[in-house]
N, C-alpha and C. Protein backbone atom coordinates (compact mmCIF):
# COMPACT_ATOMS: atom_id res chain seq x y z
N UNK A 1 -169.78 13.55 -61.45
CA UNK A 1 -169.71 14.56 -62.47
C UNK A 1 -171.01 14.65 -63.26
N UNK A 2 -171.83 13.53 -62.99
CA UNK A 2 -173.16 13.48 -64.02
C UNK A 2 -174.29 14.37 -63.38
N UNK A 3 -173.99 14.66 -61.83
CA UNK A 3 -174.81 15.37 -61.66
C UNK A 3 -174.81 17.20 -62.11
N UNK A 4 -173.06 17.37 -62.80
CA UNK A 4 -173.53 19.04 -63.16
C UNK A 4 -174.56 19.01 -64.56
N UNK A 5 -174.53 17.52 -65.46
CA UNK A 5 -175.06 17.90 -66.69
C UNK A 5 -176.10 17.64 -66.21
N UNK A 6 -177.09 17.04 -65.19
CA UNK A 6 -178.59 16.42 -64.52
C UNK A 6 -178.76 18.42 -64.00
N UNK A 7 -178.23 19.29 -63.40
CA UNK A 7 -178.52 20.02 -62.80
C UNK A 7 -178.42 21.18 -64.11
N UNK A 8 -177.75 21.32 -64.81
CA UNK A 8 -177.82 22.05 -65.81
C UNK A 8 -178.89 21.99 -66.52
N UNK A 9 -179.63 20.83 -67.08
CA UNK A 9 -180.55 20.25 -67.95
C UNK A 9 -181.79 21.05 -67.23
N UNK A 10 -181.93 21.00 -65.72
CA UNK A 10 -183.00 21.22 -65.56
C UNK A 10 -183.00 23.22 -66.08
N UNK A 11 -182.18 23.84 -66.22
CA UNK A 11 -181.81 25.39 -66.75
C UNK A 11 -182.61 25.22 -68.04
N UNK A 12 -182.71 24.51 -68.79
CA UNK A 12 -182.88 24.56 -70.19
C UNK A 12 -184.77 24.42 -70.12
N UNK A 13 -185.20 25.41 -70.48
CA UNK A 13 -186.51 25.17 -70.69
C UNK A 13 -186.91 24.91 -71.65
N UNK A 14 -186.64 26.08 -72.86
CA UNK A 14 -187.53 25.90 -74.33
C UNK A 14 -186.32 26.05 -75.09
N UNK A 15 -185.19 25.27 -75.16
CA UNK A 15 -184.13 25.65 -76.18
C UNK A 15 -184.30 24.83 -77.51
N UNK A 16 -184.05 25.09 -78.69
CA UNK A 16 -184.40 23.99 -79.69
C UNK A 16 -183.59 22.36 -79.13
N UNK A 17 -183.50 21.67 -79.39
CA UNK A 17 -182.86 20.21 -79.55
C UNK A 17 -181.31 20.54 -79.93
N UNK A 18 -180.85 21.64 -80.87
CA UNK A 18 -179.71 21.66 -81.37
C UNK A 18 -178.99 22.46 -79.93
N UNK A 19 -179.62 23.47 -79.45
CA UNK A 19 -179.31 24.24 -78.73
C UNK A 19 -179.16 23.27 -77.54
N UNK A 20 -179.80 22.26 -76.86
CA UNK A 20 -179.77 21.53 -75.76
C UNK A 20 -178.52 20.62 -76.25
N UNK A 21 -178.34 20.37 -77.70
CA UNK A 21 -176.92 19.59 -77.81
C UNK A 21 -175.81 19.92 -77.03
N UNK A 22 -176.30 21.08 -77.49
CA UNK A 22 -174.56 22.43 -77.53
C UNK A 22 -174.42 22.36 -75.95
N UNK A 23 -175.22 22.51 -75.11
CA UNK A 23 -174.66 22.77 -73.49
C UNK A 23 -174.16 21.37 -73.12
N UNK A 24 -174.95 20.32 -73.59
CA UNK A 24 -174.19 18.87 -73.05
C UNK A 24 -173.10 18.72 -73.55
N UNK A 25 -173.02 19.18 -74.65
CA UNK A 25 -171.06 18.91 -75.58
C UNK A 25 -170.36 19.80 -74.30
N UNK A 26 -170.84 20.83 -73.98
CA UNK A 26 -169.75 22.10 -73.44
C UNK A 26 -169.73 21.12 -71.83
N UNK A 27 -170.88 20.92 -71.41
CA UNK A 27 -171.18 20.37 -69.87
C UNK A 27 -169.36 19.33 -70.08
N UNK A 28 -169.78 18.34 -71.01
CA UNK A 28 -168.89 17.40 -71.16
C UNK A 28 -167.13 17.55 -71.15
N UNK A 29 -167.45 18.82 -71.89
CA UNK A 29 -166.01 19.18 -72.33
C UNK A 29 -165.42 20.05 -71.01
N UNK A 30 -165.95 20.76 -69.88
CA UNK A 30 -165.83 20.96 -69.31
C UNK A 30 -165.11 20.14 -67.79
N UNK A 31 -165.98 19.33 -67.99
CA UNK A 31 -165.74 17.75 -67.15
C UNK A 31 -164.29 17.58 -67.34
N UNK A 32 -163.90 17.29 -68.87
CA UNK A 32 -163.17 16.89 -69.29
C UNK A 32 -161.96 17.76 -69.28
N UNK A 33 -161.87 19.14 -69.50
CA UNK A 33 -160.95 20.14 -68.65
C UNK A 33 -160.74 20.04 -67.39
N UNK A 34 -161.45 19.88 -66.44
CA UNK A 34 -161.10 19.69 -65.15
C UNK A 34 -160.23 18.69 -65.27
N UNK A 35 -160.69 17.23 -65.37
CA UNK A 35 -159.82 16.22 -64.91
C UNK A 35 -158.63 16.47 -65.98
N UNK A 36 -158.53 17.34 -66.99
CA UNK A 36 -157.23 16.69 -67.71
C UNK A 36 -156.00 18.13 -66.91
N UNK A 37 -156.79 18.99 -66.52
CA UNK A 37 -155.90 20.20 -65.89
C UNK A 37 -155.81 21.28 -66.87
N UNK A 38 -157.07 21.37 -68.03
CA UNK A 38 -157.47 22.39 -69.24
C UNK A 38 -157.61 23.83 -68.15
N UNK A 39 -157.53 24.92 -69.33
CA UNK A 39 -157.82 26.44 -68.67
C UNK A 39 -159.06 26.83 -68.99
N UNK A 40 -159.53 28.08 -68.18
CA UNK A 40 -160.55 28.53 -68.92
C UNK A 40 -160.50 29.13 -69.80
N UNK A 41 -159.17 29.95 -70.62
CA UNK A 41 -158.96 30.62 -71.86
C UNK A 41 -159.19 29.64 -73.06
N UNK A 42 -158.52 28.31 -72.75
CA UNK A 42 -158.41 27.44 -73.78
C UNK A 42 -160.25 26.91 -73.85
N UNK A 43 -160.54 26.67 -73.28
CA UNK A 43 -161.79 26.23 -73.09
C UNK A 43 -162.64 27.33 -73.85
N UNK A 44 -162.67 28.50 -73.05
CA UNK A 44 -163.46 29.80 -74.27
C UNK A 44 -163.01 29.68 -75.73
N UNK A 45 -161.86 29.39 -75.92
CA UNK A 45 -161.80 29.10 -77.77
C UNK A 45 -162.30 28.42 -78.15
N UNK A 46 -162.49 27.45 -77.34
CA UNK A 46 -163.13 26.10 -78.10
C UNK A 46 -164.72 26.27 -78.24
N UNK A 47 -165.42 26.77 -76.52
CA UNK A 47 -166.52 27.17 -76.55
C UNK A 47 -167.04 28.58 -78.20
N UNK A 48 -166.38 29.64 -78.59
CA UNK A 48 -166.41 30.33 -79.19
C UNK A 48 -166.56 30.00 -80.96
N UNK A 49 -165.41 28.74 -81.02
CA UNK A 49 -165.13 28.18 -81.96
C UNK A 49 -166.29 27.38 -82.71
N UNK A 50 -167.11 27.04 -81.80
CA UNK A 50 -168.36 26.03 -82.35
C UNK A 50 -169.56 26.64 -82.85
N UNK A 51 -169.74 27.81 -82.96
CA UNK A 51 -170.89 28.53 -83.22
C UNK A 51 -170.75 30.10 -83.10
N UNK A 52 -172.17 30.75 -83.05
CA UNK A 52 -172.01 32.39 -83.18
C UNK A 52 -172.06 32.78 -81.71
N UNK A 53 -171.15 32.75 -80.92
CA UNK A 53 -170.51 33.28 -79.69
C UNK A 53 -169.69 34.55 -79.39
N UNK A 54 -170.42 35.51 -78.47
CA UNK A 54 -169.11 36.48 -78.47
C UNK A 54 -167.82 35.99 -77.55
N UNK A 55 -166.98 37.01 -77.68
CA UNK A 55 -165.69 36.33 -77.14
C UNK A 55 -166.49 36.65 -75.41
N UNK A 56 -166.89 37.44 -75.11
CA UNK A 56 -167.48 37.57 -74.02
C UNK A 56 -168.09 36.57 -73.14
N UNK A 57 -168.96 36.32 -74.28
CA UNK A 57 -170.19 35.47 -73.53
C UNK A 57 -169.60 33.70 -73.87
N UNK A 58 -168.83 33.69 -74.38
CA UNK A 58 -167.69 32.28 -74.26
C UNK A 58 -166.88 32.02 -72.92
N UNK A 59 -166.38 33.18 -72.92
CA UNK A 59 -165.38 33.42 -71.43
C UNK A 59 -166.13 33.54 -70.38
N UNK A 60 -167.47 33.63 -69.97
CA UNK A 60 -168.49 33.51 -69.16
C UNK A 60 -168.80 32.41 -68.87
N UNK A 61 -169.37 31.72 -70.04
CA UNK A 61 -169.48 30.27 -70.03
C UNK A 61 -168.84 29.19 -69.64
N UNK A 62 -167.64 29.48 -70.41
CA UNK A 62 -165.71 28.71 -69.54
C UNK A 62 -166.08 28.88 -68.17
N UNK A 63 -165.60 29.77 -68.06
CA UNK A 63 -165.53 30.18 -66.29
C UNK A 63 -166.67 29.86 -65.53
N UNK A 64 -167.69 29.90 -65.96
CA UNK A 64 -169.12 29.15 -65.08
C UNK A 64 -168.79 27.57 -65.04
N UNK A 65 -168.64 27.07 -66.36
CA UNK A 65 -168.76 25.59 -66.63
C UNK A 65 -167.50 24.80 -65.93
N UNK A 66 -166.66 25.56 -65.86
CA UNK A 66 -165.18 24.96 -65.35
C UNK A 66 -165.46 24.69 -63.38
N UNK A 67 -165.44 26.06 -63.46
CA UNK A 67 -166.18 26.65 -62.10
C UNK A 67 -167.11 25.31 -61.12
N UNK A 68 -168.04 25.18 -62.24
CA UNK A 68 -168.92 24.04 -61.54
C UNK A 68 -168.49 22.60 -61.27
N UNK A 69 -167.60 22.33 -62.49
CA UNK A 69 -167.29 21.17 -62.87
C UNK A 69 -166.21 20.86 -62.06
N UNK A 70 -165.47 21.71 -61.72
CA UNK A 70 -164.21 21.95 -59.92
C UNK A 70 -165.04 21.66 -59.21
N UNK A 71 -166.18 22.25 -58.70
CA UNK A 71 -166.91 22.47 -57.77
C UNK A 71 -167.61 20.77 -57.58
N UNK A 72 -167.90 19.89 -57.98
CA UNK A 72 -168.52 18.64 -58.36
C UNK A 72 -167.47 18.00 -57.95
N UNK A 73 -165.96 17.93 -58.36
CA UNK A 73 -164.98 17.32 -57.53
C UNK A 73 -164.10 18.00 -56.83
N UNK A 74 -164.40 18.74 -56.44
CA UNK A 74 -164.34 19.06 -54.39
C UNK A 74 -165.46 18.85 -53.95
N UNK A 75 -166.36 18.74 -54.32
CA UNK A 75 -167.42 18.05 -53.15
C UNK A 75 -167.24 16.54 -53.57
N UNK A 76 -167.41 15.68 -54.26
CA UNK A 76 -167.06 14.68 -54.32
C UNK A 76 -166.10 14.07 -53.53
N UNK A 77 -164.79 14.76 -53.92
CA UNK A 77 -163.63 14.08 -53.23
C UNK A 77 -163.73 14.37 -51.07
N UNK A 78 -164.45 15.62 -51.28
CA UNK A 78 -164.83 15.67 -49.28
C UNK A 78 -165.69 14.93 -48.83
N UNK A 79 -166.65 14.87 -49.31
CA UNK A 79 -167.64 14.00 -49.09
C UNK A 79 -167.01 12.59 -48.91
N UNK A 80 -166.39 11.94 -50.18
CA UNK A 80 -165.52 10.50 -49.87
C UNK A 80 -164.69 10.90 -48.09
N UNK A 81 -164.58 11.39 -48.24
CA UNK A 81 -163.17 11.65 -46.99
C UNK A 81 -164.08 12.28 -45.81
N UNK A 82 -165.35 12.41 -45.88
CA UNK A 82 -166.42 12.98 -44.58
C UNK A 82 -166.44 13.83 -44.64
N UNK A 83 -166.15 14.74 -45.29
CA UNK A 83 -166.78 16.24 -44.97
C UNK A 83 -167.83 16.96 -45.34
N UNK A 84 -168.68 17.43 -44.37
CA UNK A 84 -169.89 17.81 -44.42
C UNK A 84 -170.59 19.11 -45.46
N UNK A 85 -169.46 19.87 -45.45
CA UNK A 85 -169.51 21.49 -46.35
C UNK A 85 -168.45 22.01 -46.11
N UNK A 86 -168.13 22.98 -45.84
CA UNK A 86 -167.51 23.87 -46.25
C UNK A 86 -167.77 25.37 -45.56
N UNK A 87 -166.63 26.13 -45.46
CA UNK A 87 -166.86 27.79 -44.96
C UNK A 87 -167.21 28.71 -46.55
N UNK A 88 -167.50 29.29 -46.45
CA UNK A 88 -167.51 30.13 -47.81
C UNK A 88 -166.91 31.19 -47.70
N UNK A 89 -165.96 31.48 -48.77
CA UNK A 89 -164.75 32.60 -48.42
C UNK A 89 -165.00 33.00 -50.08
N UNK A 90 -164.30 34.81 -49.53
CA UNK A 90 -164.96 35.23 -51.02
C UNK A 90 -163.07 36.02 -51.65
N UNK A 91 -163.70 36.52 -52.69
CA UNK A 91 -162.27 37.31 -53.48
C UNK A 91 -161.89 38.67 -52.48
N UNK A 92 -162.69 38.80 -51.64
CA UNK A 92 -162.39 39.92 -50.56
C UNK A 92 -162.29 41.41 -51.20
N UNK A 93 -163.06 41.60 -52.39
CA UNK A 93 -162.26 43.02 -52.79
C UNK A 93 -163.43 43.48 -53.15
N UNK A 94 -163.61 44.70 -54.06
CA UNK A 94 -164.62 45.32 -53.97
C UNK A 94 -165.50 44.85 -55.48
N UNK A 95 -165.58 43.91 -55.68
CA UNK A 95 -166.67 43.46 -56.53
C UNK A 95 -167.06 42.31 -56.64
N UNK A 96 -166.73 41.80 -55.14
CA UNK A 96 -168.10 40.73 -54.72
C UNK A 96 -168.94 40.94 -54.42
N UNK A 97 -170.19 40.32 -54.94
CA UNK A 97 -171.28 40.79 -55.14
C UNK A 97 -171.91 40.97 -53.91
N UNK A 98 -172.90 41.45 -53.37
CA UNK A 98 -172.97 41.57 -52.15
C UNK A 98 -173.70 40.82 -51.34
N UNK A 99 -174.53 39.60 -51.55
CA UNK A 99 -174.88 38.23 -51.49
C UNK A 99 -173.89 37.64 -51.34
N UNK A 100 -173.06 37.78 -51.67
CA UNK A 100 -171.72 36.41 -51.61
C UNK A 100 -171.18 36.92 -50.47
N UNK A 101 -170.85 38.35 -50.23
CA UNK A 101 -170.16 39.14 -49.22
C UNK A 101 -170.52 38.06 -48.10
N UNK A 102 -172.47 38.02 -48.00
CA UNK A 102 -173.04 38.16 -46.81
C UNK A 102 -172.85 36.34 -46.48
N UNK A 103 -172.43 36.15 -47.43
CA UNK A 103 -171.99 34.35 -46.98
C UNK A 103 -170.63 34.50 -46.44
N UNK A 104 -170.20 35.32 -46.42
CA UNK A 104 -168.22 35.32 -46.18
C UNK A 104 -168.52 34.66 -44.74
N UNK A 105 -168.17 33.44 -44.81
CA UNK A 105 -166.95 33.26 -43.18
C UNK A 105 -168.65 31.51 -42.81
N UNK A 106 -169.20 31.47 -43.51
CA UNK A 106 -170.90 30.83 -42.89
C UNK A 106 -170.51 29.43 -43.58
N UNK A 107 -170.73 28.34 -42.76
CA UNK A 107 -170.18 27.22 -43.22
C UNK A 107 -171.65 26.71 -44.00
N UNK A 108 -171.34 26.36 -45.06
CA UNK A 108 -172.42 25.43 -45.93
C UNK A 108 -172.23 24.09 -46.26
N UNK A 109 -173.34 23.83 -45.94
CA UNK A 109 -173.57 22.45 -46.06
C UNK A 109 -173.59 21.13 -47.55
N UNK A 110 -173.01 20.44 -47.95
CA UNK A 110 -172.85 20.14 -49.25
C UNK A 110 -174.45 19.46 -49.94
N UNK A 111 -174.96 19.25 -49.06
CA UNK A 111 -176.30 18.73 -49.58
C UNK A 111 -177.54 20.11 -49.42
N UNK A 112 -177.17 21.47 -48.88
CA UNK A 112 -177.51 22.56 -49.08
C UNK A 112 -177.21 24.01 -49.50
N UNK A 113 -177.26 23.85 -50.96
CA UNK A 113 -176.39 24.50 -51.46
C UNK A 113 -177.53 25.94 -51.98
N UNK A 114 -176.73 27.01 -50.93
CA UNK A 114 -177.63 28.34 -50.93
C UNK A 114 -177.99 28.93 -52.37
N UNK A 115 -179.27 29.79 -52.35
CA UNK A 115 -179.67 30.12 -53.30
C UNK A 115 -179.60 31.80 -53.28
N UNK A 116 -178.91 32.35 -54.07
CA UNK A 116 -178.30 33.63 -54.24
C UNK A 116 -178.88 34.37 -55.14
N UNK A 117 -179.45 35.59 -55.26
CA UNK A 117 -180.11 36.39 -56.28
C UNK A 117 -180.39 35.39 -57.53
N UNK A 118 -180.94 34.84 -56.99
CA UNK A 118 -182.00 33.60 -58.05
C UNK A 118 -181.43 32.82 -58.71
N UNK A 119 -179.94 32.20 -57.65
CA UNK A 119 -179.55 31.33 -58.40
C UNK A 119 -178.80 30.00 -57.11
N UNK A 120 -179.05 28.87 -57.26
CA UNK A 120 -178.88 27.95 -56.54
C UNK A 120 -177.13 27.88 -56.32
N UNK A 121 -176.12 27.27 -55.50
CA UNK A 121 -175.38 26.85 -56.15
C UNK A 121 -173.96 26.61 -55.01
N UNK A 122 -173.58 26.37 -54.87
CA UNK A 122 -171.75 26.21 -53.70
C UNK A 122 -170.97 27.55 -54.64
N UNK A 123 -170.32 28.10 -53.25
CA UNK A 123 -169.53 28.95 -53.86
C UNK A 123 -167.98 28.68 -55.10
N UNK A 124 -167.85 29.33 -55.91
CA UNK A 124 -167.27 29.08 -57.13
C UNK A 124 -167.77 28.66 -58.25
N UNK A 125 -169.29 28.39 -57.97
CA UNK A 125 -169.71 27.99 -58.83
C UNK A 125 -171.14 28.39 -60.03
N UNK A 126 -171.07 29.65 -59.08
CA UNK A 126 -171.99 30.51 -59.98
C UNK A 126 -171.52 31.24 -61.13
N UNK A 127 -172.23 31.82 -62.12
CA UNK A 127 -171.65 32.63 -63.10
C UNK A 127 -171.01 33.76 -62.33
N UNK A 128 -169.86 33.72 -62.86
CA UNK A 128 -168.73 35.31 -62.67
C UNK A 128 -168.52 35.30 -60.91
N UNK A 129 -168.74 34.29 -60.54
CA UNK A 129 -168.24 33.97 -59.17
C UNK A 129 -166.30 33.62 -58.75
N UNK A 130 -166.37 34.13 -58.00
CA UNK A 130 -164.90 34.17 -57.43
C UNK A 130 -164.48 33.52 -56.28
N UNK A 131 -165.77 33.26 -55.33
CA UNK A 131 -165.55 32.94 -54.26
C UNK A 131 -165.20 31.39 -54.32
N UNK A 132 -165.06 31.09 -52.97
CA UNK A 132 -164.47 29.46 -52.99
C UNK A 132 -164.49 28.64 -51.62
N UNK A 133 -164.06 27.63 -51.39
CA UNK A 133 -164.96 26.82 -50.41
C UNK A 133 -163.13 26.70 -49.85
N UNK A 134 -163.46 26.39 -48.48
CA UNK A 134 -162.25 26.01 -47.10
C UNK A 134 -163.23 24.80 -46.83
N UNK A 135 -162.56 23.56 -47.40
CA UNK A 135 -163.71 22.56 -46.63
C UNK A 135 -163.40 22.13 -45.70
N UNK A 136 -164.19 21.71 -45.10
CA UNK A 136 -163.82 21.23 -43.23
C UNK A 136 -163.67 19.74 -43.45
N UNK A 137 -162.91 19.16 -42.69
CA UNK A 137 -162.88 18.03 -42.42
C UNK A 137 -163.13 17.74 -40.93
N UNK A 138 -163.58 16.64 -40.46
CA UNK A 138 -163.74 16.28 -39.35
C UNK A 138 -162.36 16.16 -38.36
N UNK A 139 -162.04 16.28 -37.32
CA UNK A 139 -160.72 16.04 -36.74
C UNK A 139 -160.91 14.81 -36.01
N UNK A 140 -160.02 14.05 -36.12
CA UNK A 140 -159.95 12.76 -35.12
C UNK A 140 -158.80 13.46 -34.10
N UNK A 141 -159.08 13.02 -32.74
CA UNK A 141 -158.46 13.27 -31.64
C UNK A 141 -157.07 11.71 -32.33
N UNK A 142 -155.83 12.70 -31.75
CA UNK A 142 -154.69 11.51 -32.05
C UNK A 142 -154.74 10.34 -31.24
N UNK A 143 -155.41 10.63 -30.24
CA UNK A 143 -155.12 8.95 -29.60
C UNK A 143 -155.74 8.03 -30.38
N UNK A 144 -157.22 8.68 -30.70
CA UNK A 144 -157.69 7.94 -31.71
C UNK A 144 -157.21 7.50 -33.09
N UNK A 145 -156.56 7.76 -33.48
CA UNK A 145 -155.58 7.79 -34.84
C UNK A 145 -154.76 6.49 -34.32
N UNK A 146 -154.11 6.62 -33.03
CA UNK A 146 -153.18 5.75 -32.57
C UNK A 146 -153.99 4.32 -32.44
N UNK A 147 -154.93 4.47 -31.62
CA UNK A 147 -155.67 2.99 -31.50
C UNK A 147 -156.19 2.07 -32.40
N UNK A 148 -155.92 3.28 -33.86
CA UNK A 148 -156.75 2.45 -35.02
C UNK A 148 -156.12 1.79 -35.93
């Protein structure tokens, strides 16, 4: 999980010190929605609640930060269990973006995570992203299962 606040950090170029607080509290609290089974509505109040936020650009933030912070344990937990990446599958309707479209169905790799109209990232886990990962697992042939 330490690597979404290590990968976020590097986003932050010239923000004051107070401002670099504020994304590690949210990075954190985010974390911390995932594993407890938090929403992203509840999460935008809280995000909104701490400062001069629109309700907009809170509910953006939720949904990116949550987004990623899922995204960190499903790759985590495949990776433990061998799996290499993932297919990338999208919301299928007409306002996926059309970069994401062109990933529909293309298996990605978890240690190569494509870079999309200038932004790095596994699907679900970009801002205002929808799409989402089918991860592959390796198949063991059953005899093999049996012998082991």
């Amino acid at each position: 999980m330490q690597s979404i606040i290590a990968e976020q950090v590097k986003y932050i170029k010239s923000l004051p010190l107070e401002a670099a607080d504020r994304v590690y509290d949210i990075q954190n609290k985010a974390i911390e929605a995932v594993v407890t089974g938090g929403r992203a509505e509840q999460f935008a109040k809280e995000i909104a609640s701490t400062g001069d936020v629109a309700k907009s650009r809170a509910d953006l933030i939720a949904r990116t930060e949550l987004g990623r912070a899922t995204g960190a344990l499903d790759m985590a937990r495949a990776i433990a269990i061998g799996s290499d990446g993932y297919i990338w599958r999208t919301a299928d309707d007409g306002d996926v973006r059309d970069s994401h479209d062109h990933m529909k169905g293309k298996f990605v790799r978890w240690d190569s995570p494509p870079t999309l109209d200038g932004m790095t990232g596994h699907a679900g886990e970009l801002p205002n992203c929808r799409c989402y990962k089918e991860i592959v697992f390796v198949r063991v042939p059953f005899a093999m299962k049996r012998a082991a």
